[in-house]
N, C-alpha and C. Protein backbone atom coordinates (compact mmCIF):
# COMPACT_ATOMS: atom_id res chain seq x y z
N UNK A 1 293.25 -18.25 -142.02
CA UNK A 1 292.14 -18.56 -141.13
C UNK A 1 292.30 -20.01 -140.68
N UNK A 2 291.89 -19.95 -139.44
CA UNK A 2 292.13 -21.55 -138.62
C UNK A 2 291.26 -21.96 -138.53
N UNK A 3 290.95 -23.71 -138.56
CA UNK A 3 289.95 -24.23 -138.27
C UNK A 3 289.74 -24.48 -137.05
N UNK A 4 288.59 -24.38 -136.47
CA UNK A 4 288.28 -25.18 -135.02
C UNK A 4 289.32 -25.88 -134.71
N UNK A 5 289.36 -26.68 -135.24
CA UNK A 5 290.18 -27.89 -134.67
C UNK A 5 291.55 -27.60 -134.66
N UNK A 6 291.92 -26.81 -135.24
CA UNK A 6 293.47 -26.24 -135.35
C UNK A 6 293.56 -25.23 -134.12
N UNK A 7 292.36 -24.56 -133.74
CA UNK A 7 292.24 -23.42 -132.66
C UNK A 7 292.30 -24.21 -131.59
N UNK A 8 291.61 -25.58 -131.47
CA UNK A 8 291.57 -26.18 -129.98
C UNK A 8 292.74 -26.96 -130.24
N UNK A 9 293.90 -27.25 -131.03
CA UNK A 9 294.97 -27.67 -131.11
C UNK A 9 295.90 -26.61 -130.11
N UNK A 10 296.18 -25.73 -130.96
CA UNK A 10 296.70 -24.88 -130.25
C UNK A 10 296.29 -24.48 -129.28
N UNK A 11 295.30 -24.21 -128.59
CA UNK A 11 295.31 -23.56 -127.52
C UNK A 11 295.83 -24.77 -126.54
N UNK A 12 295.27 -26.02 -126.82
CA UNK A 12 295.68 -27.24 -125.72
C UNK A 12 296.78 -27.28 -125.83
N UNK A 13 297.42 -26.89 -127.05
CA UNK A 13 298.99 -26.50 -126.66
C UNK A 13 299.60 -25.49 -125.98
N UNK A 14 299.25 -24.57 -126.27
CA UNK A 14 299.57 -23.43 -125.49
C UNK A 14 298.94 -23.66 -123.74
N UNK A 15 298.08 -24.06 -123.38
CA UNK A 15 297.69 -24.68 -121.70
C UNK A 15 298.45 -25.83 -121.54
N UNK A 16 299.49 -26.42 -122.44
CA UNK A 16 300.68 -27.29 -121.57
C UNK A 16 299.65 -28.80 -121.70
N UNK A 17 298.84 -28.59 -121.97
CA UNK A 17 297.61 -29.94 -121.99
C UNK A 17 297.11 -31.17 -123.29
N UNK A 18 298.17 -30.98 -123.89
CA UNK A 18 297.84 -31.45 -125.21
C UNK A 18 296.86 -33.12 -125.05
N UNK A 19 296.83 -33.68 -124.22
CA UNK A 19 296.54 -34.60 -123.84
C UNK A 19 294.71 -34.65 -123.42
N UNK A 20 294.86 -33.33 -123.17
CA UNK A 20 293.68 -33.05 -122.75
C UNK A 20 293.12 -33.80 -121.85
N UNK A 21 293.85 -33.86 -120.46
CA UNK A 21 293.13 -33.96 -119.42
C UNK A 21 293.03 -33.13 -118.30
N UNK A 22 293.27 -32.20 -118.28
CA UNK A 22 292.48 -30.87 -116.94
C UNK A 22 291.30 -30.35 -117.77
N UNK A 23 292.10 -29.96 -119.30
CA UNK A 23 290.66 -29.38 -120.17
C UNK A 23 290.35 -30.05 -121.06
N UNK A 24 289.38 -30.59 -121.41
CA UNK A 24 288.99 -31.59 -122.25
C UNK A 24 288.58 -30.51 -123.46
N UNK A 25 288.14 -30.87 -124.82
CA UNK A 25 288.45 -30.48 -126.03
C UNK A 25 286.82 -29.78 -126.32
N UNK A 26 285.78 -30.42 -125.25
CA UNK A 26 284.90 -29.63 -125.14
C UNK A 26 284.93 -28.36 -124.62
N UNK A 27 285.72 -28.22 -123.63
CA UNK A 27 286.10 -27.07 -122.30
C UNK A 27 286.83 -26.16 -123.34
N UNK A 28 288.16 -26.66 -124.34
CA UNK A 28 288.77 -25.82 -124.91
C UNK A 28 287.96 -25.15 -126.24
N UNK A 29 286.65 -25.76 -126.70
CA UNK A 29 285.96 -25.30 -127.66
C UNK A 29 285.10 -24.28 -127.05
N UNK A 30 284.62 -24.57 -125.97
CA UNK A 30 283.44 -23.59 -124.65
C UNK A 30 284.07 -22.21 -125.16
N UNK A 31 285.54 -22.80 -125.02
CA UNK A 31 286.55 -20.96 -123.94
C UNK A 31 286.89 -20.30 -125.82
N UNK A 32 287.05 -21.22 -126.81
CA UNK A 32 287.28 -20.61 -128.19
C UNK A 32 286.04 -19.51 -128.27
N UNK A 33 285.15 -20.09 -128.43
CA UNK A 33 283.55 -19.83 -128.53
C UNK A 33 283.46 -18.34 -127.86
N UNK A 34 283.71 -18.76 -126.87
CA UNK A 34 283.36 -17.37 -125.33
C UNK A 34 284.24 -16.53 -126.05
N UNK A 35 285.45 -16.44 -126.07
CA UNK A 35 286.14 -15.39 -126.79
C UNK A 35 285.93 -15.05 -128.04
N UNK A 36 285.61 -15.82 -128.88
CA UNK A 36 285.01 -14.96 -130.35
C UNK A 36 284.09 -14.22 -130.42
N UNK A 37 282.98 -14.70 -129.53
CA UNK A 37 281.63 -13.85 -128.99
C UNK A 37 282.17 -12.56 -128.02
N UNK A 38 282.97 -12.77 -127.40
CA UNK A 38 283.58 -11.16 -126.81
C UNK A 38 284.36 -10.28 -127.90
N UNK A 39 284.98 -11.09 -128.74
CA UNK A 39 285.86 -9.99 -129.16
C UNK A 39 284.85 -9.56 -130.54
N UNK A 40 283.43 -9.97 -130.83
CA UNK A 40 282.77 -9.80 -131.47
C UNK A 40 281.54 -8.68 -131.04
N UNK A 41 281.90 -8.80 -129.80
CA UNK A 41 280.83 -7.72 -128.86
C UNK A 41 281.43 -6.43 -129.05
N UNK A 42 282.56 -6.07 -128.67
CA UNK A 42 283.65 -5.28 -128.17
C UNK A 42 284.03 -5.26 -129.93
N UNK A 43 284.33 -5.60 -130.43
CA UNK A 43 284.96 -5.06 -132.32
C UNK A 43 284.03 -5.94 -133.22
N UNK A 44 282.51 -5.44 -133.02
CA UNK A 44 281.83 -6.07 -134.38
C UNK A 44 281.98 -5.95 -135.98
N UNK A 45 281.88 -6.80 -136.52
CA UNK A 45 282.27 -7.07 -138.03
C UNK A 45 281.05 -6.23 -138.64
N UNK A 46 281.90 -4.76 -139.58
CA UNK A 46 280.92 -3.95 -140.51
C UNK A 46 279.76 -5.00 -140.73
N UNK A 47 278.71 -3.76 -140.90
CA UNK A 47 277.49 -4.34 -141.54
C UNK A 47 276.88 -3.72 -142.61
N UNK A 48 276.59 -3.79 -143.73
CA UNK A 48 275.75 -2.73 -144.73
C UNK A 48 274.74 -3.41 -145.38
N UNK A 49 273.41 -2.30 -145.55
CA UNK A 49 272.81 -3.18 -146.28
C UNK A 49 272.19 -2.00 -147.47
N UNK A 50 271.74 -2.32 -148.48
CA UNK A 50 271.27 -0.97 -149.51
C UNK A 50 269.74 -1.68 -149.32
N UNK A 51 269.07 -0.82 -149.59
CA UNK A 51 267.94 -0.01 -149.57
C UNK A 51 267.26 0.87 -150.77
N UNK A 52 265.99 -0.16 -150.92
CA UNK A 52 265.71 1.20 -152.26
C UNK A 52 264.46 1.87 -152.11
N UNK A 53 264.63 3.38 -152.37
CA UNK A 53 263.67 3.69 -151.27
C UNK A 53 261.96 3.45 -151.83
N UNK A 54 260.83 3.06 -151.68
CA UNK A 54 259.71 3.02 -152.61
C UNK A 54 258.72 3.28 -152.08
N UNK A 55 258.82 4.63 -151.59
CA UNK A 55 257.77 5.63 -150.76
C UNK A 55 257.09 5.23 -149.24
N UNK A 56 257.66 4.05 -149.14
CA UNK A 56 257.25 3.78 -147.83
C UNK A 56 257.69 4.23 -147.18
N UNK A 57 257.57 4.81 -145.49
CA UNK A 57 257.86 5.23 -144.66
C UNK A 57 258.76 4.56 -143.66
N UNK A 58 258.46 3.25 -143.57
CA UNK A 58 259.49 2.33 -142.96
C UNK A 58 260.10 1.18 -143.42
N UNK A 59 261.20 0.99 -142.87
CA UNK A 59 262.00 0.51 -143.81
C UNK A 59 262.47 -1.10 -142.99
N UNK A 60 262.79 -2.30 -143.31
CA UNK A 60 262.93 -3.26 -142.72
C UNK A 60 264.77 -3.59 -142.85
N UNK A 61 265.37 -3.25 -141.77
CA UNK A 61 266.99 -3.67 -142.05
C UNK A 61 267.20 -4.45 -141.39
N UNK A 62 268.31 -5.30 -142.15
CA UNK A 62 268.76 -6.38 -141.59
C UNK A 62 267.99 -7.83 -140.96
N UNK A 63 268.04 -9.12 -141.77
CA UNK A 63 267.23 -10.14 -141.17
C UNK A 63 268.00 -11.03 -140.05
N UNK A 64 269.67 -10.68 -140.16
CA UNK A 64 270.03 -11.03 -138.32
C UNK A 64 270.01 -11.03 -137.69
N UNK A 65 270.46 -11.44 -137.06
CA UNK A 65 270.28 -10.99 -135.50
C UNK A 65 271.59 -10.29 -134.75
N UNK A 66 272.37 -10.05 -135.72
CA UNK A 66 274.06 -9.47 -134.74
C UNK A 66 273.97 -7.86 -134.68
N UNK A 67 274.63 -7.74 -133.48
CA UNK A 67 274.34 -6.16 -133.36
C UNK A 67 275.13 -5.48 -134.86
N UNK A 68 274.28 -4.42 -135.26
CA UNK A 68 274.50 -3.55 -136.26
C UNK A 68 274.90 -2.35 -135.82
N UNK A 69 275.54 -1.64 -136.58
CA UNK A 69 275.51 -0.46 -135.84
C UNK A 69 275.26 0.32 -137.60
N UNK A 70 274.02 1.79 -137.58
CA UNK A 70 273.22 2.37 -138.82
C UNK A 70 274.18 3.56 -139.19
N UNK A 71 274.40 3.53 -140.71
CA UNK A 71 274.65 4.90 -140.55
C UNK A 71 273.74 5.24 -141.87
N UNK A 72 272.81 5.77 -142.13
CA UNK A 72 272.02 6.30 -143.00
C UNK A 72 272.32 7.56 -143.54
N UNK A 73 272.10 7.43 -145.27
CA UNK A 73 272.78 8.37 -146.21
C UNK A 73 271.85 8.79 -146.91
């Protein structure tokens, strides 16, 4: 796993810019950002949570906010 700063390393390497002047290191953190949040939309990270059931009728899941997706057993 890479750190930020290793991610906006490389990428300013990989855009030929290491210098960072067309994209500054804010611009290359923006575009890190934007793509983790897409590829997080498009292939979200499992979610589970247990549940015990105690006759109530409704049930409160999950206190995040990232999309979940339910599968109830």
């Amino acid at each position: 796993m890479s750190t930020l700063l290793e991610l906006v390393t490389r990428v300013s390497r990989e855009l030929r810019d290491t210098s960072n002047t067309t994209f500054t290191t804010a611009m290359v953190t923006d575009l890190i950002n934007s793509g983790i949040t897409e590829i997080s939309r498009i292939a979200p990270a499992p979610f589970q949570e247990d549940v015990t059931a105690d006759g109530s009728s409704s049930y409160q899941l999950g206190a995040a906010t990232a999309d979940k997706r339910w599968h109830v057993t």
